[in-house]
Protein backbone atom coordinates (compact mmCIF):
# COMPACT_ATOMS: atom_id res chain seq x y z
CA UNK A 1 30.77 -9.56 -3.38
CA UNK A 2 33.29 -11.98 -2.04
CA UNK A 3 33.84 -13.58 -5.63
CA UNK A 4 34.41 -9.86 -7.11
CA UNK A 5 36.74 -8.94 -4.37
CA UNK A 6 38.73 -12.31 -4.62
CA UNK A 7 39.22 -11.60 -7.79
CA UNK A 8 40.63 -8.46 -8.06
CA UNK A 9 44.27 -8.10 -7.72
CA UNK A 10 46.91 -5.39 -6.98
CA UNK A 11 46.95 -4.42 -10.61
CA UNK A 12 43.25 -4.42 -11.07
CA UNK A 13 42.02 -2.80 -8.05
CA UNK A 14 39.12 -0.01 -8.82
CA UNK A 15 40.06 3.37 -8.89
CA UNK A 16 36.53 4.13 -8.90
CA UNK A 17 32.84 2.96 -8.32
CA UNK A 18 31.92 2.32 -11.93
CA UNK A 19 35.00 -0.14 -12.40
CA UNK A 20 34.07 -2.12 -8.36
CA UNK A 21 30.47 -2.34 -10.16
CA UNK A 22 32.07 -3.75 -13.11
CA UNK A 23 34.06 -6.74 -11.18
CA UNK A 24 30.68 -7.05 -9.19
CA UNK A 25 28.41 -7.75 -12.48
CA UNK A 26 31.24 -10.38 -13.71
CA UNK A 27 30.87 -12.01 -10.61
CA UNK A 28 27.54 -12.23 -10.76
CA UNK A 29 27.74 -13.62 -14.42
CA UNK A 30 29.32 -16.73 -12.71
CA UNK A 31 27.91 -19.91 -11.95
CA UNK A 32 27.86 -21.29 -8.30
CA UNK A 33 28.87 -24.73 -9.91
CA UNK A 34 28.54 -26.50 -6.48
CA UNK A 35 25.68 -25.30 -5.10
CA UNK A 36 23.75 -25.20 -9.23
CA UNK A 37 22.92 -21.86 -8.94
CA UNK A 38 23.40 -19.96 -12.60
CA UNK A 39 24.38 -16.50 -12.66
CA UNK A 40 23.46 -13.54 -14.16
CA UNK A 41 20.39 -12.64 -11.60
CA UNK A 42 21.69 -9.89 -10.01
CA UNK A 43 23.15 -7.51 -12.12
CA UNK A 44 20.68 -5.03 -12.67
CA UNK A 45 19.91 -4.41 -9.02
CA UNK A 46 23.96 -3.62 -8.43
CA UNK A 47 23.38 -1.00 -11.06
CA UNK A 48 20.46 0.57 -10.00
CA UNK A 49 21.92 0.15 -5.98
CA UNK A 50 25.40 2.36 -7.13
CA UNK A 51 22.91 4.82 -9.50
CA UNK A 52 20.87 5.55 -6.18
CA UNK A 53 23.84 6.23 -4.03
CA UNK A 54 25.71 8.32 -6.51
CA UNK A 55 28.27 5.86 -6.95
CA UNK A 56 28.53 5.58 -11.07
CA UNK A 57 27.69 9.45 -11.94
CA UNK A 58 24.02 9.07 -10.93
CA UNK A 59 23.06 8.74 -14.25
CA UNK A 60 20.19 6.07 -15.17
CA UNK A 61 21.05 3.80 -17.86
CA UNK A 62 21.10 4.32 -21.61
CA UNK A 63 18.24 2.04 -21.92
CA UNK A 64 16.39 0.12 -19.31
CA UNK A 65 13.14 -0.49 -20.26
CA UNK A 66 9.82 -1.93 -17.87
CA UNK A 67 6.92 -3.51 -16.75
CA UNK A 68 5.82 -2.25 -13.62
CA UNK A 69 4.81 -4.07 -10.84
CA UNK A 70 3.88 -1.50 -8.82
CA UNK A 71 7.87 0.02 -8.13
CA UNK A 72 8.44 2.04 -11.61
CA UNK A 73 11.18 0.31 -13.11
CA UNK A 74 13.33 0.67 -9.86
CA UNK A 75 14.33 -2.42 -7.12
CA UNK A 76 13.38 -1.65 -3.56
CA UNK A 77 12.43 -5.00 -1.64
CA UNK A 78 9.27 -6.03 -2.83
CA UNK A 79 8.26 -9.53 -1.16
CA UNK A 80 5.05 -10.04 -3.61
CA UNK A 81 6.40 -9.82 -6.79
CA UNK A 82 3.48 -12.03 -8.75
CA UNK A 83 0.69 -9.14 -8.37
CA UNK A 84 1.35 -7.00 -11.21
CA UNK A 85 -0.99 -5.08 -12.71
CA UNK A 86 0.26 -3.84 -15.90
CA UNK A 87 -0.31 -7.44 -17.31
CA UNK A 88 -4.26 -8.48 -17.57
CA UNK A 89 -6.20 -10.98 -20.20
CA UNK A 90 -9.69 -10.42 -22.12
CA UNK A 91 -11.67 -13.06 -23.24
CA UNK A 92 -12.07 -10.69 -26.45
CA UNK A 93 -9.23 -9.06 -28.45
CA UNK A 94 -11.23 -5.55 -27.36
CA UNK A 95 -7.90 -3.80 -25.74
CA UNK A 96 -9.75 -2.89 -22.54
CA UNK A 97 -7.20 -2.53 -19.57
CA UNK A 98 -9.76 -4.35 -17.07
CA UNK A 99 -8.58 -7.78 -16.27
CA UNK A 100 -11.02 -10.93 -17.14
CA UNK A 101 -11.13 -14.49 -15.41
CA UNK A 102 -9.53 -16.65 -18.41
CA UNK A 103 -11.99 -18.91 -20.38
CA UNK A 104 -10.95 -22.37 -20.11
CA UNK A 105 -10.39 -24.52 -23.42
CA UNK A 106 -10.48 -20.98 -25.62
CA UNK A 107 -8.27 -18.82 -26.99
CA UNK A 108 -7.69 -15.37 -24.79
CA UNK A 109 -5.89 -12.26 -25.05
CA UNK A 110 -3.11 -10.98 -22.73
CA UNK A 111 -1.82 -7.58 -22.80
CA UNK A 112 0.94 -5.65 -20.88
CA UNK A 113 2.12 -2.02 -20.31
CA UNK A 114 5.83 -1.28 -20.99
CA UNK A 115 7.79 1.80 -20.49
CA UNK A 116 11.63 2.99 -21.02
CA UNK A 117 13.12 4.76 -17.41
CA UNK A 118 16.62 5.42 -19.77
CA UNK A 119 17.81 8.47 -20.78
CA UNK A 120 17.77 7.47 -24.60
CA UNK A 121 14.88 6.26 -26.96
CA UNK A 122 14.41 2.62 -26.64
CA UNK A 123 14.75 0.70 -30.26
CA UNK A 124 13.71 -2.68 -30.90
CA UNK A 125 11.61 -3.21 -28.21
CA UNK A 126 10.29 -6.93 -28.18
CA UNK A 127 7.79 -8.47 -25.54
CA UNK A 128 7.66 -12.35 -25.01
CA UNK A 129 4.95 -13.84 -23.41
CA UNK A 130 4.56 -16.81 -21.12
CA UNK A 131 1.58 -18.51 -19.11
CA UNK A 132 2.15 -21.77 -16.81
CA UNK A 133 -0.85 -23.54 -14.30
CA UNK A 134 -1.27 -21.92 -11.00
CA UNK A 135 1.88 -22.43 -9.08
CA UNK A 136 4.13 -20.78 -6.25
CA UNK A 137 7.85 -22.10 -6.77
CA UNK A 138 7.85 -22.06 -10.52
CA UNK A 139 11.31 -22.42 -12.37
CA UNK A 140 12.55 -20.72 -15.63
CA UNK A 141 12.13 -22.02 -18.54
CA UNK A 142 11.01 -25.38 -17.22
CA UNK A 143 7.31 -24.54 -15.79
CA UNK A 144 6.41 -22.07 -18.92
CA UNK A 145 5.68 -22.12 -22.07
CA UNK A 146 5.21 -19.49 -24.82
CA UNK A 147 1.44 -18.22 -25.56
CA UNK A 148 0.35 -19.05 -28.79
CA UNK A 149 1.51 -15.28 -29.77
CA UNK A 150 5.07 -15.85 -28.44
CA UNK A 151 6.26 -12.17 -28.98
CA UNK A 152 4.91 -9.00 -30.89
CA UNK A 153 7.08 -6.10 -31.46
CA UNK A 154 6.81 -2.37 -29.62
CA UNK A 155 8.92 -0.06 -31.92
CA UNK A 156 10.85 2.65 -29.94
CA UNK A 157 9.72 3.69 -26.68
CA UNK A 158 10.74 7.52 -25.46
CA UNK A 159 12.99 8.37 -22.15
CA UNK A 160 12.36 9.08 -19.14
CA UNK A 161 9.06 7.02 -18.54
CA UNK A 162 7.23 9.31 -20.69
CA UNK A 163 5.90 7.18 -23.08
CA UNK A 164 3.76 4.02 -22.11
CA UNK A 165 2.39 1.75 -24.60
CA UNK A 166 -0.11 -1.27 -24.56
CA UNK A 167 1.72 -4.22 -26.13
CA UNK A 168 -1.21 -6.97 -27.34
CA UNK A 169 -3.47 -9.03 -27.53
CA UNK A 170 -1.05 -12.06 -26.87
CA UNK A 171 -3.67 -15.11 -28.33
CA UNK A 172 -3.43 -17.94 -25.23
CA UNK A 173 -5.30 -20.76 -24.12
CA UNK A 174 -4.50 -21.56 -20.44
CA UNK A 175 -3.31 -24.94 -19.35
CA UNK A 176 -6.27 -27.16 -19.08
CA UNK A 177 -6.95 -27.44 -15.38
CA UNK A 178 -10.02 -27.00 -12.89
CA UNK A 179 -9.51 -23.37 -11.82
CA UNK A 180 -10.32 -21.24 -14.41
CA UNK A 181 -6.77 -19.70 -14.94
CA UNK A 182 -3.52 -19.60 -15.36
CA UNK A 183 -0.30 -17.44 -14.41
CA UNK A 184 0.99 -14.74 -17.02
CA UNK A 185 4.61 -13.74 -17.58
CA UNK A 186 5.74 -11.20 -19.55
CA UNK A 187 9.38 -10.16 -21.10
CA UNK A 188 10.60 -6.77 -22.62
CA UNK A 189 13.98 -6.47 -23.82
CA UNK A 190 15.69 -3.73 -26.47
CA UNK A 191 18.73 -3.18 -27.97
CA UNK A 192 21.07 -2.35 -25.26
CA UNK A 193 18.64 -3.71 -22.36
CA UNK A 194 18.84 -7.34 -22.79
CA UNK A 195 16.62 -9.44 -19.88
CA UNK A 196 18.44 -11.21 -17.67
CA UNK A 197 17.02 -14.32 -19.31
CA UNK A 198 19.25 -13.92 -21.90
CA UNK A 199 21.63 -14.79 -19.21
CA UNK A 200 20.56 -18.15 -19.39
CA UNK A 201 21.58 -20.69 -22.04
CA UNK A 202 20.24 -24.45 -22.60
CA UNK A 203 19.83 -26.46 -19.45
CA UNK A 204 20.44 -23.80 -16.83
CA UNK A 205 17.33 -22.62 -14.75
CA UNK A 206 16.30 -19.58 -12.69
CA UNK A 207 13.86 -19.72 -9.53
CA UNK A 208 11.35 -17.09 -10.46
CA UNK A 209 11.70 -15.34 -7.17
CA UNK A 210 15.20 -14.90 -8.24
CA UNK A 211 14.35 -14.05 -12.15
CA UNK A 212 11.55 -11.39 -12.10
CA UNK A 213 12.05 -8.74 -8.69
CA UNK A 214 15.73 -8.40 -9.88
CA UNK A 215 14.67 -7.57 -13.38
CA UNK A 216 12.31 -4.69 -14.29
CA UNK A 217 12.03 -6.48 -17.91
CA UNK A 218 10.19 -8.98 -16.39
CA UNK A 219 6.36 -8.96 -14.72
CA UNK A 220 4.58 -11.83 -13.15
CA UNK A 221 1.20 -12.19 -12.45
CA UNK A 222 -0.69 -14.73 -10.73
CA UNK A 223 -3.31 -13.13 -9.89
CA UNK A 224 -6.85 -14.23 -10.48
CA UNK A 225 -10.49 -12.57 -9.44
CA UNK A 226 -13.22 -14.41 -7.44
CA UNK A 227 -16.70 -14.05 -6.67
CA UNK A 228 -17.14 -10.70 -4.43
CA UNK A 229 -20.36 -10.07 -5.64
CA UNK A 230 -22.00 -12.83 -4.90
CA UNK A 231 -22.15 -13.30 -1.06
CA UNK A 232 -21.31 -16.48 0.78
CA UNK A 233 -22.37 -18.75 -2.40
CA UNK A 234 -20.57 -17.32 -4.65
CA UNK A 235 -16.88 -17.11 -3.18
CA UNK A 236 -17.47 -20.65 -2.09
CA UNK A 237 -17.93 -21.25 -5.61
CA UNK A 238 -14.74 -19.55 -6.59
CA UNK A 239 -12.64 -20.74 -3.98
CA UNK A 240 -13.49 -24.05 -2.30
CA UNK A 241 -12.31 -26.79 -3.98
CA UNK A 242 -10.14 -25.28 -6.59
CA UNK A 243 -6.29 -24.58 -5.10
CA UNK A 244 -2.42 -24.39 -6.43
CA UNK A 245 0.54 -26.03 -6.89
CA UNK A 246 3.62 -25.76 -5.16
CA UNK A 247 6.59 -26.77 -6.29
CA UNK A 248 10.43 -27.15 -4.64
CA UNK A 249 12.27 -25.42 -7.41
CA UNK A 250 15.70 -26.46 -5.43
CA UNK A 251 18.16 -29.15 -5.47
CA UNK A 252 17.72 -30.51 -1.64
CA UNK A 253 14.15 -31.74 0.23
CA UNK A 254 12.96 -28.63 1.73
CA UNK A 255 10.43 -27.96 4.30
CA UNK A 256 7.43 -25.68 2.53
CA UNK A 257 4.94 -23.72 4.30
CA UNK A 258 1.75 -21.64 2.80
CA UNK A 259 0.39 -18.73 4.64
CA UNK A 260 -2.96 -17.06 3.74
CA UNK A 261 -3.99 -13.23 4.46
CA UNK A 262 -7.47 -12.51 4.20
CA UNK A 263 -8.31 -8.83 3.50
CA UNK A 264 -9.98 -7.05 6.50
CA UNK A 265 -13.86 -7.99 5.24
CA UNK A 266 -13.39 -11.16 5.61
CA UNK A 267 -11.32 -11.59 8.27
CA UNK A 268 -13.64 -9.26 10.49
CA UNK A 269 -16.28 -11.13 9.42
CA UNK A 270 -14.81 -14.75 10.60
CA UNK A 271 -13.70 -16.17 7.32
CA UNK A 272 -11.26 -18.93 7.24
CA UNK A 273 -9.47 -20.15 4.26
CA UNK A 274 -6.95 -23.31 4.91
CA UNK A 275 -5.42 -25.89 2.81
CA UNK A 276 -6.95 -29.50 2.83
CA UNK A 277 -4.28 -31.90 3.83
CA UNK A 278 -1.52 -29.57 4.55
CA UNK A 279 0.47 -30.80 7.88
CA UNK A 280 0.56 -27.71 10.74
CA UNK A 281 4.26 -28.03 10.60
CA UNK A 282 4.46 -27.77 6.43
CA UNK A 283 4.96 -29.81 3.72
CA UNK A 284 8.36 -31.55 2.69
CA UNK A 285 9.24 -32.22 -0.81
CA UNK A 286 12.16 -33.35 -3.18
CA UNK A 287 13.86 -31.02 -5.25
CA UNK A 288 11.59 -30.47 -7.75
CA UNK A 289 9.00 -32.39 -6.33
CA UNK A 290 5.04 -30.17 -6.87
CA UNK A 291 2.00 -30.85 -5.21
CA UNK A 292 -1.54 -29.83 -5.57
CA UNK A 293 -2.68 -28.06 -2.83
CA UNK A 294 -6.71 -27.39 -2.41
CA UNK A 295 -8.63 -24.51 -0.61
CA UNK A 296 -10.87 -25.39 2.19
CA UNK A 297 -13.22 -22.42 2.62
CA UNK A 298 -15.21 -21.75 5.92
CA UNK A 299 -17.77 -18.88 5.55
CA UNK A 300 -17.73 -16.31 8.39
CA UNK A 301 -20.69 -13.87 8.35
CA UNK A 302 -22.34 -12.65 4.92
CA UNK A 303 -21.25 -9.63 2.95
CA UNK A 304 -23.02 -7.55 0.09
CA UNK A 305 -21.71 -6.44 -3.02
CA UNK A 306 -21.40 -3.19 -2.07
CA UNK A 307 -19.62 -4.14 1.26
CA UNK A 308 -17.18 -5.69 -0.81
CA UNK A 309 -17.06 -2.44 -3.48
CA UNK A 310 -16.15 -0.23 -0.23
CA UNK A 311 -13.17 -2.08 0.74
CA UNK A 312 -9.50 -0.46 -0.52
CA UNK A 313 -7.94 -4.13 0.29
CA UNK A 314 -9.67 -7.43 -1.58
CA UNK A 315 -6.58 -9.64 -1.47
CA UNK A 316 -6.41 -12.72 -0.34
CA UNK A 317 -2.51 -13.49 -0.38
CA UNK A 318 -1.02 -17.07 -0.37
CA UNK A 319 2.50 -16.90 0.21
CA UNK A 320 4.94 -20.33 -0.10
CA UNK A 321 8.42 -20.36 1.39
CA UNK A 322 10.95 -23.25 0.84
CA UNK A 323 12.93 -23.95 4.70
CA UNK A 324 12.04 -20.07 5.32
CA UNK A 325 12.71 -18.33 1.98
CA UNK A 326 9.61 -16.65 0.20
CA UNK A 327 9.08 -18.89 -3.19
CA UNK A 328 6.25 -17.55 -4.79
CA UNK A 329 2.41 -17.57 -4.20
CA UNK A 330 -0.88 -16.50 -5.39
CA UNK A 331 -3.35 -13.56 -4.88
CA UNK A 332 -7.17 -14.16 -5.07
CA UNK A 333 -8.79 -10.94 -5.59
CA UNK A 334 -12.74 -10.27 -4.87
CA UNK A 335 -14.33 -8.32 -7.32
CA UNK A 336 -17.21 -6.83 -6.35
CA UNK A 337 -18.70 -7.15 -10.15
CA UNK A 338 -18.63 -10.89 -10.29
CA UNK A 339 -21.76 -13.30 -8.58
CA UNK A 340 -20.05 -16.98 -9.89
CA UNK A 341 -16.68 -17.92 -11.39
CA UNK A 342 -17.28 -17.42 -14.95
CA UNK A 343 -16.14 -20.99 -16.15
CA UNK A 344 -18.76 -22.90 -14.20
CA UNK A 345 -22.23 -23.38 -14.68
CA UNK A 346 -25.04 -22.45 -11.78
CA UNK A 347 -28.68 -23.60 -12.10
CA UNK A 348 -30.07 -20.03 -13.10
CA UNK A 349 -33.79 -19.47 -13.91
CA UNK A 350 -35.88 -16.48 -14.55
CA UNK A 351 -34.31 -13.32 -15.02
CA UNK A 352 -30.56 -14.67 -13.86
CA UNK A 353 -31.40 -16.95 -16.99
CA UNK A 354 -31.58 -14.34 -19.17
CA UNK A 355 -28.87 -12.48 -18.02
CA UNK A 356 -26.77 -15.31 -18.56
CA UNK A 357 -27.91 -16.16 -21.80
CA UNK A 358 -27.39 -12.55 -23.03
CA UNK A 359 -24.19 -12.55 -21.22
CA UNK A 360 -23.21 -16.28 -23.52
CA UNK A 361 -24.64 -14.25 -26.50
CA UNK A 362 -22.11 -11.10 -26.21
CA UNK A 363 -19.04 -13.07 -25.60
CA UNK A 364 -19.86 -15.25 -28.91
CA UNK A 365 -20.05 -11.83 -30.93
CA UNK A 366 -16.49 -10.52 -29.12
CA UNK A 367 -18.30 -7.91 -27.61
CA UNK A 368 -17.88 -6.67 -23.95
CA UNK A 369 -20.24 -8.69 -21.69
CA UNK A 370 -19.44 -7.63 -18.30
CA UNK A 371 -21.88 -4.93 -17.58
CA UNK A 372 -25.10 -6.72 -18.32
CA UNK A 373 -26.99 -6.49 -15.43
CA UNK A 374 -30.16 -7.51 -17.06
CA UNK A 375 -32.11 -7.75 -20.10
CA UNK A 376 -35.66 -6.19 -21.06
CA UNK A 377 -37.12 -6.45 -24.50
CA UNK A 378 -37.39 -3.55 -26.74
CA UNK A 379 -36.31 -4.82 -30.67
CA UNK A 380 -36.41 -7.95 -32.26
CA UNK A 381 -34.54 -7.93 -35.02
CA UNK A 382 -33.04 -11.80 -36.40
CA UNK A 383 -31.42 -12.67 -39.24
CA UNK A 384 -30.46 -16.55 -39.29
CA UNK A 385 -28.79 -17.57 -42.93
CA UNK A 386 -29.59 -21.60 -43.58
CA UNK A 387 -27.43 -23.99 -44.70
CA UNK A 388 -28.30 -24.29 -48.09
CA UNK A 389 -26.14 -27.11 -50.24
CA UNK A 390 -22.56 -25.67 -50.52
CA UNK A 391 -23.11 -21.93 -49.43
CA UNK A 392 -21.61 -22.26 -45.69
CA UNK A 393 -18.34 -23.85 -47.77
């Protein structure tokens, strides 16, 4: 605001809203050259800001296409702005809008919904997708990179929100790591509704807590499921042990601190969830300094499956700031459907066995697996093709 208003002059002083919002979006085109902070971040939230108070004809834009995260297209505050929903993974190209712990060291499939809040038809609609390891503090372009489908094409998308379409599968294999996932971001732009990533050229970076709650085009999610199905075992198994990085995307040492929110099952139940070697008084790092952080669990009282299936809130929210400023965090969700992380092996006998086995079986053939809650004989039926000198060539 002061950089618009210092640069307007006698001669170029608005003689209406639409032309102060005008100097306000060049200003925030500039860089901050002193302080390294690139430009460009900003923009849509002064438009949508004079479009709700009536300020440029009320009128939405032309174009401005979305991914919610829970807001429809539109920018009130929003401190968690790495839950959304409208972007999931399968372990099978199957198109099913449930989300799926990632399998580690094979290829997945992302998806994302995307709709156009303008009040024309959206053309050329492109969606670019991005994954990085579990991290709060991550900094555009440097901590992504590109799934191994870096963009499919959407068409057209109608007005007025009423059109949605599923843009996928995205093939990805998530950074190799010990926690069975990764992050997901996700990028729609059209003709006339460019992302403000297009803002930025070669060598200039973007916090993502300044990137993706000022831009509708972009949705973040870092959001992964744990064991809520399995009683004290098996979130122990999901959560103990594994953890996230944290990184200082700034350019001074600043002073980071974590905070965790249990949902209300747990925390009535007198679950505590810290961070092994974490100083009481936070963390200090370098600009751009990370630092693996690990989950110490301590199980409170037991819970059941359908305990956990009752409960409206199964969130567990771990929120970084940088010297007081919310960076970025993680959510750890408990679903109720899921006894042990899905990338790690339990000793299983018996009828688990089986289930597990069948369970193995179904994912090999791309076929859903998640519902088998256990296995009875009814059919045999095998057919098993040998190797046979060149016939398998």
């Amino acid at each position: 605001m002061l950089r618009a208003v210092g640069q307007l002059t006698p001669a170029s002083n608005p003689a209406s809203p639409a032309q102060f919002l005008a100097a306000l979006q060049t200003a925030d085109a500039g860089n901050w050259t002193s302080e390294g902070v690139f430009g460009g971040a900003y923009g849509k939230v002064l438009t949508w800001a004079f479009e709700k108070q009536n300020l440029d004809g009320g009128a939405v834009p032309a174009v401005d296409c979305y991914i919610d995260d829970g807001r429809a297209g539109e920018y009130p505050y929003q401190a968690v702005h790495w839950n959304t929903q409208t972007i999931w993974n399968r372990r099978a190209p199957d198109g099913l809008a449930a989300h799926q712990e990632a399998a580690l060291g094979e290829t997945n499939y992302a998806y994302v919904r995307v709709r156009n809040r303008g009040s024309q038809i959206a053309h050329n609609v492109i969606v670019k997708a991005y994954h990085c390891k579990p991290s709060a503090g991550v900094l555009w372009p440097n901590d992504l990179q590109p799934m191994s489908t870096a963009q499919l094409s959407a068409g057209t998308l109608q007005p007025g929100s009423a059109e949605e379409k599923i843009i996928g599968p995205f093939e990805w294999t998530p950074v190799s790591n010990a926690w069975g996932h990764d992050c997901m971001l996700m990028i729609v732009s059209a003709t006339g509704d460019p992302s403000n990533v297009d803002n930025f050229t070669a060598g200039e970076v973007v916090e993502d807590w300044r990137l993706v709650p000022n831009d509708n085009n972009v949705g973040q999610r870092n959001v992964t499921l744990v064991p809520g199905g399995g009683g004290i075992a098996g979130l122990k198994a999901g959560l103990h042990g594994k953890g996230f990085w944290v990184g200082n995307p700034g350019r001074a040492s600043a002073l980071i601190k974590v905070e965790i929110e249990l949902p209300p099952l747990l925390a009535r139940r007198g679950w505590r969830l810290a961070l092994a070697g974490l100083p009481g008084d936070g963390l200090r790092l370098k600009a751009g300094e990370q630092q693996l952080l690990t989950f110490e669990l301590h199980a409170g009282a037991n819970f059941t499956r359908a305990e956990a299936a009752a409960e409206k809130q199964r969130d567990i929210v771990v929120s970084a700031s940088a010297d007081g400023a919310l960076l970025g965090g993680m959510v750890y969700r408990l679903d109720p459907e899921i006894e042990r992380p899905f990338n790690e092996t339990w000793p299983a006998t018996g009828k688990d066995k089986c289930r597990d086995q069948a369970k193995q079986l179904l994912e090999c053939l791309d076929l859903p697996a998640g519902e088998v809650g256990c296995v009875r004989i009814s059919r045999i039926s095998l057919d098993i093709e040998m190797k046979r000198g060149d016939c398998c060539d």
